[in-house]
PDB file of N, CA and C in Angstrom:
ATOM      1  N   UNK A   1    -103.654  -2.041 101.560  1.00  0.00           N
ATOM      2  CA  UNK A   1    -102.561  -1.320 102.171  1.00  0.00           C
ATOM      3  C   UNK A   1    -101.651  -0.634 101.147  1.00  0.00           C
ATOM      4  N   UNK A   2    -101.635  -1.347  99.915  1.00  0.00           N
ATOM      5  CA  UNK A   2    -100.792  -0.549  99.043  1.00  0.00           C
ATOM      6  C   UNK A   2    -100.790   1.453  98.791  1.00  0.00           C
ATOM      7  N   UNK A   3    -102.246   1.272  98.696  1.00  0.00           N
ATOM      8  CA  UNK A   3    -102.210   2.976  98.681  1.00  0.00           C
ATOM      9  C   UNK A   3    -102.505   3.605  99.835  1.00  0.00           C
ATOM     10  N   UNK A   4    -102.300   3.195 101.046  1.00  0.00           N
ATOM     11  CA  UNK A   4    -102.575   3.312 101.845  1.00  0.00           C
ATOM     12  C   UNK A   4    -100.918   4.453 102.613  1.00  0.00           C
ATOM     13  N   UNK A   5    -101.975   5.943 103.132  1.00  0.00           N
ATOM     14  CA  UNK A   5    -100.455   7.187 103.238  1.00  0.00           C
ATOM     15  C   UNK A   5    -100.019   6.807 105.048  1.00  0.00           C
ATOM     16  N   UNK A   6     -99.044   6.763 105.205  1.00  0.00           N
ATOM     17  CA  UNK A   6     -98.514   7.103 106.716  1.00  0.00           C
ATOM     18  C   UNK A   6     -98.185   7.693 107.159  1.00  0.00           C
ATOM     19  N   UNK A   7     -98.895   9.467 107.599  1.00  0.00           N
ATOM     20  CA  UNK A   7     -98.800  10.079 107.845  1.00  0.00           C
ATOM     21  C   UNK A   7     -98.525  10.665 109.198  1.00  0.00           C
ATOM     22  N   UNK A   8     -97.631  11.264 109.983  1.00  0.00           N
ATOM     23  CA  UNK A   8     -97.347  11.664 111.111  1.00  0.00           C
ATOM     24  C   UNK A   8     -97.810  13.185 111.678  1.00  0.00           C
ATOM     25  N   UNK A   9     -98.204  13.332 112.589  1.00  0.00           N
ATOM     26  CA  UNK A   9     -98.436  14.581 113.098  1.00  0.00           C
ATOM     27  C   UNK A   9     -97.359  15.513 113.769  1.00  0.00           C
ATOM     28  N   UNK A  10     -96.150  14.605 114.254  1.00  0.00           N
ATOM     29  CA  UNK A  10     -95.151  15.176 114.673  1.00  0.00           C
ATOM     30  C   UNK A  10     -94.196  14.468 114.772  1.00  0.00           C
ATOM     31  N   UNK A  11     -93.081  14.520 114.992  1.00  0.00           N
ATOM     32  CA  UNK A  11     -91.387  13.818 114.821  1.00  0.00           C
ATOM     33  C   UNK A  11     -91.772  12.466 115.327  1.00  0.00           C
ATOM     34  N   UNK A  12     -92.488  12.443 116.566  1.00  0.00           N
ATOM     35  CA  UNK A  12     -92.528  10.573 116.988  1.00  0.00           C
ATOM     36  C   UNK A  12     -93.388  10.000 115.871  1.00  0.00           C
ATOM     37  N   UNK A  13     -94.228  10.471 115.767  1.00  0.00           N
ATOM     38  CA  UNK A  13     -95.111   9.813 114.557  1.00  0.00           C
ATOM     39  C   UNK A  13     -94.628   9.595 113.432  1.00  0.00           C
ATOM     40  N   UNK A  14     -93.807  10.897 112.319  1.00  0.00           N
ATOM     41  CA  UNK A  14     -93.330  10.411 111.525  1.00  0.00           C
ATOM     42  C   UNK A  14     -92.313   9.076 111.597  1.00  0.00           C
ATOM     43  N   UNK A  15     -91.537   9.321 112.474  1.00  0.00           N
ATOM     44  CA  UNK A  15     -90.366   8.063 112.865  1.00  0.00           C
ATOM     45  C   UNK A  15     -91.327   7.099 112.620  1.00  0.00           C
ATOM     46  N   UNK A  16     -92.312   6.460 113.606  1.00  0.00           N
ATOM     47  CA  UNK A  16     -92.996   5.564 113.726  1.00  0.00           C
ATOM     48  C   UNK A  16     -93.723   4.984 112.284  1.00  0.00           C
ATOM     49  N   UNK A  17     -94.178   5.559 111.651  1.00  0.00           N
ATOM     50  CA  UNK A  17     -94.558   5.730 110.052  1.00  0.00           C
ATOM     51  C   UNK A  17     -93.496   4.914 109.230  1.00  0.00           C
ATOM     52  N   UNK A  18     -92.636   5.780 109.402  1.00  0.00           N
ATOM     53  CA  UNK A  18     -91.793   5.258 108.614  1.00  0.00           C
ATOM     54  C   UNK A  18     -90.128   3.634 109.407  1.00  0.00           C
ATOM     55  N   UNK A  19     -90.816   3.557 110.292  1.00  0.00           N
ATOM     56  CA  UNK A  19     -90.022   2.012 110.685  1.00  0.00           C
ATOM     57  C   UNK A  19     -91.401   1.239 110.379  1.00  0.00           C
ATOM     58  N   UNK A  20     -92.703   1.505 110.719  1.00  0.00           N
ATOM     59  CA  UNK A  20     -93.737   0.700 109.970  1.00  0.00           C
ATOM     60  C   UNK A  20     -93.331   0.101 108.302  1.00  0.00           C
ATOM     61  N   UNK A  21     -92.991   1.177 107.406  1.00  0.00           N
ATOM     62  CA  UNK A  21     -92.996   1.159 105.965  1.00  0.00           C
ATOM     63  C   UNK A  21     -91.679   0.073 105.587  1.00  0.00           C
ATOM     64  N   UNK A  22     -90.342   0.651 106.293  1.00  0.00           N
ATOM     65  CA  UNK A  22     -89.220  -0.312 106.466  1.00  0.00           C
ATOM     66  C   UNK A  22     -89.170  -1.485 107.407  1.00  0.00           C
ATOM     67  N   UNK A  23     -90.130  -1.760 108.035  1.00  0.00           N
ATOM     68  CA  UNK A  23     -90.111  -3.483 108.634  1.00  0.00           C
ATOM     69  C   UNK A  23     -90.673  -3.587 107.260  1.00  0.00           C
ATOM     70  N   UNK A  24     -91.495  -3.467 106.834  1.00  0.00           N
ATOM     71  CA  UNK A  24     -92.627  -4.070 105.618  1.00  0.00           C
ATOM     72  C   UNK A  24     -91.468  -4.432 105.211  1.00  0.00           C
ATOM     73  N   UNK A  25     -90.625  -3.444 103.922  1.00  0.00           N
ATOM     74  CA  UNK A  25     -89.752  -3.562 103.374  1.00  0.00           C
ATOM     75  C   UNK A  25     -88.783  -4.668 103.709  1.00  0.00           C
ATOM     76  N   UNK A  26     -88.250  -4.659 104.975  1.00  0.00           N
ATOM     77  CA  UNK A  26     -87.170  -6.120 105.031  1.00  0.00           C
ATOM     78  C   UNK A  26     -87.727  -7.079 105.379  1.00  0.00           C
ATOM     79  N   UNK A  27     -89.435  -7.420 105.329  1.00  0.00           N
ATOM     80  CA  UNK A  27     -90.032  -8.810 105.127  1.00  0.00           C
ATOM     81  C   UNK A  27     -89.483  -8.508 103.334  1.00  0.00           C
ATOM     82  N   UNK A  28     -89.976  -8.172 103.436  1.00  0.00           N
ATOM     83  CA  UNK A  28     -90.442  -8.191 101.380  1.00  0.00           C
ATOM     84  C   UNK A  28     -88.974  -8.241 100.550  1.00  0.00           C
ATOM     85  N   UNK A  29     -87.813  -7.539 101.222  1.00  0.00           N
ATOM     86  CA  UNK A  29     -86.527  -8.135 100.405  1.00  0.00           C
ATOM     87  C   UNK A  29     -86.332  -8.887 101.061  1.00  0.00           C
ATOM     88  N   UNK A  30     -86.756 -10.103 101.917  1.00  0.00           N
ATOM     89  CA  UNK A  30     -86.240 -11.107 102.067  1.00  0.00           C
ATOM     90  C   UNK A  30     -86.574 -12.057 101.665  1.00  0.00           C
ATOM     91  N   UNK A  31     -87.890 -11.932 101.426  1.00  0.00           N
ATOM     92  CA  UNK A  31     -89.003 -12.629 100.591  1.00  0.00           C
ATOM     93  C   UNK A  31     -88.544 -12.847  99.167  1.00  0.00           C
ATOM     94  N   UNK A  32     -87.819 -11.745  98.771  1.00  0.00           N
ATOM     95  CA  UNK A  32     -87.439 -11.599  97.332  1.00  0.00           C
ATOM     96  C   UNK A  32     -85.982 -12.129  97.208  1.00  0.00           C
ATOM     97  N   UNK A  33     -85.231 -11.797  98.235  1.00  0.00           N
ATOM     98  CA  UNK A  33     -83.802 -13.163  98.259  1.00  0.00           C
ATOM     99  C   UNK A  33     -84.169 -14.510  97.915  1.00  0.00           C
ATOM    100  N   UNK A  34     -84.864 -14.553  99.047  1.00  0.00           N
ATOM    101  CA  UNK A  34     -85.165 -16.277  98.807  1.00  0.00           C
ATOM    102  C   UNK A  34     -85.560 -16.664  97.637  1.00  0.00           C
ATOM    103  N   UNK A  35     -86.537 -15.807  97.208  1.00  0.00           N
ATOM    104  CA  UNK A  35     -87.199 -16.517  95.613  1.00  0.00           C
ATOM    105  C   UNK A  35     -85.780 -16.399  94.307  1.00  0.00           C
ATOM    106  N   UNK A  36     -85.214 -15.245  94.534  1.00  0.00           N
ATOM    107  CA  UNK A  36     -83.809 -15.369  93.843  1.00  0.00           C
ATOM    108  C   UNK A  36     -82.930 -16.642  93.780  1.00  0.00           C
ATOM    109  N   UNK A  37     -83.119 -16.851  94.949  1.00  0.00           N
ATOM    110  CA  UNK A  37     -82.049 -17.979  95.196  1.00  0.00           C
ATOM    111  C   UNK A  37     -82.876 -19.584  94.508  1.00  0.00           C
ATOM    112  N   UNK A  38     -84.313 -19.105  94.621  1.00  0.00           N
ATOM    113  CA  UNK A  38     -84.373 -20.346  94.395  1.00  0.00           C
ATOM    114  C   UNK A  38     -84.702 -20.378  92.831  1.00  0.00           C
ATOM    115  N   UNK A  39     -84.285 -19.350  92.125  1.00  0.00           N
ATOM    116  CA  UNK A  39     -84.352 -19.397  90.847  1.00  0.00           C
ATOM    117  C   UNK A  39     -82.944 -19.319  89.975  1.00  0.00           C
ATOM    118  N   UNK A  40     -81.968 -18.934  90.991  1.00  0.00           N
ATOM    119  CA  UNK A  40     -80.703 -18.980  90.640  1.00  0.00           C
ATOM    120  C   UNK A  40     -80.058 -17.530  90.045  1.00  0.00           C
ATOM    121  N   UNK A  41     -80.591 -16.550  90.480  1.00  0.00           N
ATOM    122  CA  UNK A  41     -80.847 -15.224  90.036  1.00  0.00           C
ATOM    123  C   UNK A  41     -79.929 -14.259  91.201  1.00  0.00           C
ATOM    124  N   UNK A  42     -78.547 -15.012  91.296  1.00  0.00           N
ATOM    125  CA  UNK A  42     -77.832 -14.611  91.887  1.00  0.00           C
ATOM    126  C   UNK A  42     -77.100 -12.847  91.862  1.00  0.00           C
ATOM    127  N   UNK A  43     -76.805 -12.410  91.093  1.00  0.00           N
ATOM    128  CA  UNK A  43     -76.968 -10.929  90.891  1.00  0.00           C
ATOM    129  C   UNK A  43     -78.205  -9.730  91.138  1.00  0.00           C
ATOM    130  N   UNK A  44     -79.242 -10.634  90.823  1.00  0.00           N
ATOM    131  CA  UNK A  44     -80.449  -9.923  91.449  1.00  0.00           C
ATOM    132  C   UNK A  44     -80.514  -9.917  93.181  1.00  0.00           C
ATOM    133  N   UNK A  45     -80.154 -11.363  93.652  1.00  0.00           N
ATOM    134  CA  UNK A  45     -79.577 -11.595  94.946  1.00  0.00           C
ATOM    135  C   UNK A  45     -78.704 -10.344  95.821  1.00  0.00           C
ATOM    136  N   UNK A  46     -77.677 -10.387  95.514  1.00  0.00           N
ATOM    137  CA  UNK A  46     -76.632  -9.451  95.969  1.00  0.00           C
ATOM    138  C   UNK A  46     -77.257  -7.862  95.352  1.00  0.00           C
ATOM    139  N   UNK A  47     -77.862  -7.690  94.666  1.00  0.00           N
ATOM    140  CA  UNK A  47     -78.634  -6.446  94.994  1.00  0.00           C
ATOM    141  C   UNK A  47     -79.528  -6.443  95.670  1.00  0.00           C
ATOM    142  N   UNK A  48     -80.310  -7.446  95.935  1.00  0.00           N
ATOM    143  CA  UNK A  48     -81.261  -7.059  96.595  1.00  0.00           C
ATOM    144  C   UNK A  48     -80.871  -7.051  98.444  1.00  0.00           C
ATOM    145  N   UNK A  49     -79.666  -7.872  98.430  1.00  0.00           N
ATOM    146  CA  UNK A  49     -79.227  -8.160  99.804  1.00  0.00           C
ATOM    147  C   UNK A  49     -78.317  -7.001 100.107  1.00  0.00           C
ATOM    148  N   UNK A  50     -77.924  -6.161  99.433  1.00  0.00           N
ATOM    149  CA  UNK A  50     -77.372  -4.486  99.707  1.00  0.00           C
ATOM    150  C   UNK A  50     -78.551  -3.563 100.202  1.00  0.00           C
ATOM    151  N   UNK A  51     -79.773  -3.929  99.450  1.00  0.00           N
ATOM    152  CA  UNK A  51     -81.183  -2.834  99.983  1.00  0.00           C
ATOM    153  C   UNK A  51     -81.942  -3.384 101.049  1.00  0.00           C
ATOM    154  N   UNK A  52     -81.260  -4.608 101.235  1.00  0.00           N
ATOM    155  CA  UNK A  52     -81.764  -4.974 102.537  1.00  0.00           C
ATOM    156  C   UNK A  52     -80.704  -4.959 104.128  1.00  0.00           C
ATOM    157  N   UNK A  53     -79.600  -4.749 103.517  1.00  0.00           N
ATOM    158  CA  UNK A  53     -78.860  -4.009 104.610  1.00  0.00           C
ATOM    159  C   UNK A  53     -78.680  -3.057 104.814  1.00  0.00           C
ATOM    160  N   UNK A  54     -79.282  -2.126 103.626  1.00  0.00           N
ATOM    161  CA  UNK A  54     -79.731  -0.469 103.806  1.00  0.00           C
ATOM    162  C   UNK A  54     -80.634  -0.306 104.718  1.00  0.00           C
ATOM    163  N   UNK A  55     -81.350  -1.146 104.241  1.00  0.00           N
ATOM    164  CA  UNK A  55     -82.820  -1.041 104.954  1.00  0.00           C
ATOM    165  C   UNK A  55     -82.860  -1.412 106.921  1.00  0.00           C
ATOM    166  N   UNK A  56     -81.766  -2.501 106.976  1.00  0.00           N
ATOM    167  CA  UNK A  56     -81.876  -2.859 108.588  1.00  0.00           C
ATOM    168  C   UNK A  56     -80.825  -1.655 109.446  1.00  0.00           C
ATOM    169  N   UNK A  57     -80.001  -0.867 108.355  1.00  0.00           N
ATOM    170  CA  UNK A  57     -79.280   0.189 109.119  1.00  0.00           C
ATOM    171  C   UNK A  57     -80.610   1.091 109.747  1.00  0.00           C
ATOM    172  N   UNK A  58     -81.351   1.588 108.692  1.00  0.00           N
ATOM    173  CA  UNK A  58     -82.224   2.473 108.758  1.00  0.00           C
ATOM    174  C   UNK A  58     -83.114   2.088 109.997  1.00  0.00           C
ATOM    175  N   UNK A  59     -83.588   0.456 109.447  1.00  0.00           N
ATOM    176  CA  UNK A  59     -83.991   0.532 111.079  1.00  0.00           C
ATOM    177  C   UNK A  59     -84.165   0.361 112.214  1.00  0.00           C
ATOM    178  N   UNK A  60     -82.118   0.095 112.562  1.00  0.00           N
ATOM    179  CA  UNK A  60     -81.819   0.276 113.752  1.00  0.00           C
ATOM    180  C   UNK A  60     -81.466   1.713 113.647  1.00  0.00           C
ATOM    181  N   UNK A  61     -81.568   2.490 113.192  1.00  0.00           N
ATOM    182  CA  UNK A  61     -81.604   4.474 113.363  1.00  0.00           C
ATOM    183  C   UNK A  61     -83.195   4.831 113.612  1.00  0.00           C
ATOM    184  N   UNK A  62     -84.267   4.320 113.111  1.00  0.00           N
ATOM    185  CA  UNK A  62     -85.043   4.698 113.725  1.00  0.00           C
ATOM    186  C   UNK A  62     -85.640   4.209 115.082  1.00  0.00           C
ATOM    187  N   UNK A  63     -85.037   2.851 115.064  1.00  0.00           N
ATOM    188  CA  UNK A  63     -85.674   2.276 116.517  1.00  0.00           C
ATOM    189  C   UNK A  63     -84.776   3.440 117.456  1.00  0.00           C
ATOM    190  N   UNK A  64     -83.455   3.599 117.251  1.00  0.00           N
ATOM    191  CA  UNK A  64     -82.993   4.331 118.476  1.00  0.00           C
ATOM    192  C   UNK A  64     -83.431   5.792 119.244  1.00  0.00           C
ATOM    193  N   UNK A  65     -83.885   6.448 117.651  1.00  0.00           N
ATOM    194  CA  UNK A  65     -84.797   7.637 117.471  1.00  0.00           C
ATOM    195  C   UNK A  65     -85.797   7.914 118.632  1.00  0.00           C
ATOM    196  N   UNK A  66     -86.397   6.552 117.921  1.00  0.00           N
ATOM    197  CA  UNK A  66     -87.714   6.069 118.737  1.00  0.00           C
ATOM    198  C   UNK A  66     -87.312   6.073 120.414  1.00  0.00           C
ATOM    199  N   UNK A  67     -86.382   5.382 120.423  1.00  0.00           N
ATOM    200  CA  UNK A  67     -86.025   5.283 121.898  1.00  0.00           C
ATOM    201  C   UNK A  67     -85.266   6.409 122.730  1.00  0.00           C
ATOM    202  N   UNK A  68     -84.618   7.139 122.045  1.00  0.00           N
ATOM    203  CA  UNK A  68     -84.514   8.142 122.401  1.00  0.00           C
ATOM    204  C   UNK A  68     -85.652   9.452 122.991  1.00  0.00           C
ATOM    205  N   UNK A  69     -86.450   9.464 122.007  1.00  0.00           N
ATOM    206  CA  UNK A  69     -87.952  10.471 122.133  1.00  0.00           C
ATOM    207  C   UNK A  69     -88.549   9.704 123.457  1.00  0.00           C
ATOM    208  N   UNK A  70     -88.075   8.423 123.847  1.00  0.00           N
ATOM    209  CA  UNK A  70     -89.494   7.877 125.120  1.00  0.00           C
ATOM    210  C   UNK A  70     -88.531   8.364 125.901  1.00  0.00           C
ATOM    211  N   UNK A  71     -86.537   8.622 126.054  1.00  0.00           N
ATOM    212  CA  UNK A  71     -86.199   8.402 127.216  1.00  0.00           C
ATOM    213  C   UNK A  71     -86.065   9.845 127.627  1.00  0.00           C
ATOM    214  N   UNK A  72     -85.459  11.100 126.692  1.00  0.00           N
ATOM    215  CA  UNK A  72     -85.646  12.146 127.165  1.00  0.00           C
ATOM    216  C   UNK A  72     -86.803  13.218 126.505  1.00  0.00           C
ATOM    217  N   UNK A  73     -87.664  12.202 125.984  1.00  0.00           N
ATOM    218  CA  UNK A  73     -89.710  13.229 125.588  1.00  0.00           C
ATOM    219  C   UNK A  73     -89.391  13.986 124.339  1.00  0.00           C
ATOM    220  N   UNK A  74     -90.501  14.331 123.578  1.00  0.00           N
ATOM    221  CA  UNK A  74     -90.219  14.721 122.097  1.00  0.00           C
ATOM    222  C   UNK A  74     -89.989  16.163 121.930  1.00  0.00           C
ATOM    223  N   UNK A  75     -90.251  16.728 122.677  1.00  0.00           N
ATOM    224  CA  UNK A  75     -89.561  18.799 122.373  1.00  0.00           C
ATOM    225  C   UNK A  75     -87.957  18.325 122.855  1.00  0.00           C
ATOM    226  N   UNK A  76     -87.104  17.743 123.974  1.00  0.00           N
ATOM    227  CA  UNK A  76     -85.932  17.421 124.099  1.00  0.00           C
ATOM    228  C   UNK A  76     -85.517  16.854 122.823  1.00  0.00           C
ATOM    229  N   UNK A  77     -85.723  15.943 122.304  1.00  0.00           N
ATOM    230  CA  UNK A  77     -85.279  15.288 120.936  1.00  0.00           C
ATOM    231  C   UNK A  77     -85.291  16.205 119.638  1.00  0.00           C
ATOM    232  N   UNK A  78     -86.649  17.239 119.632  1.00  0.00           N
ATOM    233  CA  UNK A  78     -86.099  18.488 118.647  1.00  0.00           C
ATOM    234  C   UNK A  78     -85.267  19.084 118.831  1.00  0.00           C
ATOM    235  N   UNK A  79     -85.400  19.415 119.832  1.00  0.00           N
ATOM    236  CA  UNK A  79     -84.300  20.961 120.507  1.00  0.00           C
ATOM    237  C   UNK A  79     -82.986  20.015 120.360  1.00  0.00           C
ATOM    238  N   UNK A  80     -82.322  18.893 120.675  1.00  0.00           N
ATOM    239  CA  UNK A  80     -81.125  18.454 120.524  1.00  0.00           C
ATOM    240  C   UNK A  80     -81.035  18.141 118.958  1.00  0.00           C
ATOM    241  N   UNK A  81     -82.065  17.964 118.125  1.00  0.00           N
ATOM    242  CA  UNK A  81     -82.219  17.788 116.892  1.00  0.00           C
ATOM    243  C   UNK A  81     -81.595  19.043 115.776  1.00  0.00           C
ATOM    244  N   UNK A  82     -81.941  19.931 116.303  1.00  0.00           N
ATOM    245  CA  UNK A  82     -81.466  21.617 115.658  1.00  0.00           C
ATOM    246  C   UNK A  82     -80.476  21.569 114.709  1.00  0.00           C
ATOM    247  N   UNK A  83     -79.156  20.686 115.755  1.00  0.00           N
ATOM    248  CA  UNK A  83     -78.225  21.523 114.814  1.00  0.00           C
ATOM    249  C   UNK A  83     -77.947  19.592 113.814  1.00  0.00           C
ATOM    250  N   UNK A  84     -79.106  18.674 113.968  1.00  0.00           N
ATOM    251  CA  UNK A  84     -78.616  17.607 112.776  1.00  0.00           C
ATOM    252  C   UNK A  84     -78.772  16.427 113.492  1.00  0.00           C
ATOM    253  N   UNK A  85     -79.041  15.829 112.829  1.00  0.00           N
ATOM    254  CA  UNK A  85     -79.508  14.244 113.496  1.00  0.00           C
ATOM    255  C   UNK A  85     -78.579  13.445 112.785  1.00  0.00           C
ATOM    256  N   UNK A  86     -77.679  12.813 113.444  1.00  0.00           N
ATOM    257  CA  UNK A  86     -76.617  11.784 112.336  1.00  0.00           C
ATOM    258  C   UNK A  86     -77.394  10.302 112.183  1.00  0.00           C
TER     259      UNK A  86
END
């Protein structure tokens, strides 16, 4: 899986791609807290627990994305997309 590309064909897909890549990600910094902690590597800790609350913003923005595109369909979600997606 490492070299493995996630490629999308269109806006739902990319989204989908990429909350695939970031679940990975907040197994894996959490995985990497814990081993911090249990090495006492407390500064590595608190960085890594900032990229992992980066990471769960991101993906509760894409789950909503996501949920958005099922509730009003994916040309509605561009066309409201136009002028910026916050």
């Amino acid at each position: 899986d490492l070299d493995k590309l996630l490629l999308g064909e269109n806006t739902e897909e990319m989204l989908a791609c990429d909350l695939k890549l970031e679940l990975g990600s907040q197994v894996t910094s959490k995985d990497a807290i814990k081993y911090c902690e249990s090495v006492g590597d407390y500064v590595s800790r608190e960085i890594l627990s900032e990229i992992l609350s980066d990471t769960e913003d991101h993906i509760d923005w894409l789950q909503t994305q996501l949920e958005l595109i099922g509730k009003i369909g994916l040309q509605n979600y561009q066309q409201s997309a136009m002028g910026g997606v916050e």
